[in-house]
Protein backbone atom coordinates (compact mmCIF):
# COMPACT_ATOMS: atom_id res chain seq x y z
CA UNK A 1 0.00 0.00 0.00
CA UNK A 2 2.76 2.28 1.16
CA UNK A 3 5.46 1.56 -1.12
CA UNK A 4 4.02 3.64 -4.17
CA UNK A 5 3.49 6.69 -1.89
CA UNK A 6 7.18 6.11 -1.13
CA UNK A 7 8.39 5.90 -3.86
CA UNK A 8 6.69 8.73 -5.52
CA UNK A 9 8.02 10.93 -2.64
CA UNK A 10 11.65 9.92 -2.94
CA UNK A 11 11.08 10.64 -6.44
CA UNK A 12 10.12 14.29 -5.66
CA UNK A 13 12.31 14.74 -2.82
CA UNK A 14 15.71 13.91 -4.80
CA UNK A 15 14.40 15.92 -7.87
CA UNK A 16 14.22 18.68 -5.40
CA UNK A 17 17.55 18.38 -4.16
CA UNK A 18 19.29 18.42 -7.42
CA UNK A 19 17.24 21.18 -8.29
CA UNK A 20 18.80 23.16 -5.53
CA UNK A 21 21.77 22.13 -6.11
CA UNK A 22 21.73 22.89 -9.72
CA UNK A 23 20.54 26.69 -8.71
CA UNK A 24 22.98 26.96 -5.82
CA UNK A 25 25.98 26.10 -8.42
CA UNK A 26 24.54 28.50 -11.09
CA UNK A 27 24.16 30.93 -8.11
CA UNK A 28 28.05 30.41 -7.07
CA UNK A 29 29.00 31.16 -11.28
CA UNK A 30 27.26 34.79 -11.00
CA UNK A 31 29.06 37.64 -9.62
CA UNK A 32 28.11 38.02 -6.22
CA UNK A 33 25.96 34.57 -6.25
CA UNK A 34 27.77 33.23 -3.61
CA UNK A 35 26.30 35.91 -1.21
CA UNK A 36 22.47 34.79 -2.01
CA UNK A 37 23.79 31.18 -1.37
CA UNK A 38 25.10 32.14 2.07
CA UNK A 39 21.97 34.05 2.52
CA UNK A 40 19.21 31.41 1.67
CA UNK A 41 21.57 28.95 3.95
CA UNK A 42 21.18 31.28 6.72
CA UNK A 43 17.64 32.00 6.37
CA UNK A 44 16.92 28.23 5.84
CA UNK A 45 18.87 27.72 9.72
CA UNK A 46 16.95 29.45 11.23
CA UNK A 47 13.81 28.36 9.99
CA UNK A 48 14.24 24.71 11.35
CA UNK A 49 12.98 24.37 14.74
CA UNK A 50 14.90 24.09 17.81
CA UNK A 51 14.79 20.38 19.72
């Protein structure tokens, strides 16, 4: 029942992480790129919650 679900969502989870991957390299080519990167990776930090 479960494994279709799964693997749909593994699917979409790694196509997400090569898509920000992809962007985050593109980002790092630009001039000045690298300080959106450091930026988004900041912003994304302290978004997670706290244990």
């Amino acid at each position: 029942m479960w494994g279709p679900f799964l693997g749909f969502a593994g699917t979409a989870s790694l196509r997400l992480i090569w898509s920000a991957a992809a962007i985050g390299i593109w980002l790092m080519s630009r001039p000045g790129g690298w300080a959106v990167v450091v930026v988004a990776i900041l912003v994304g930090l302290k978004l997670v919650p706290e244990p």
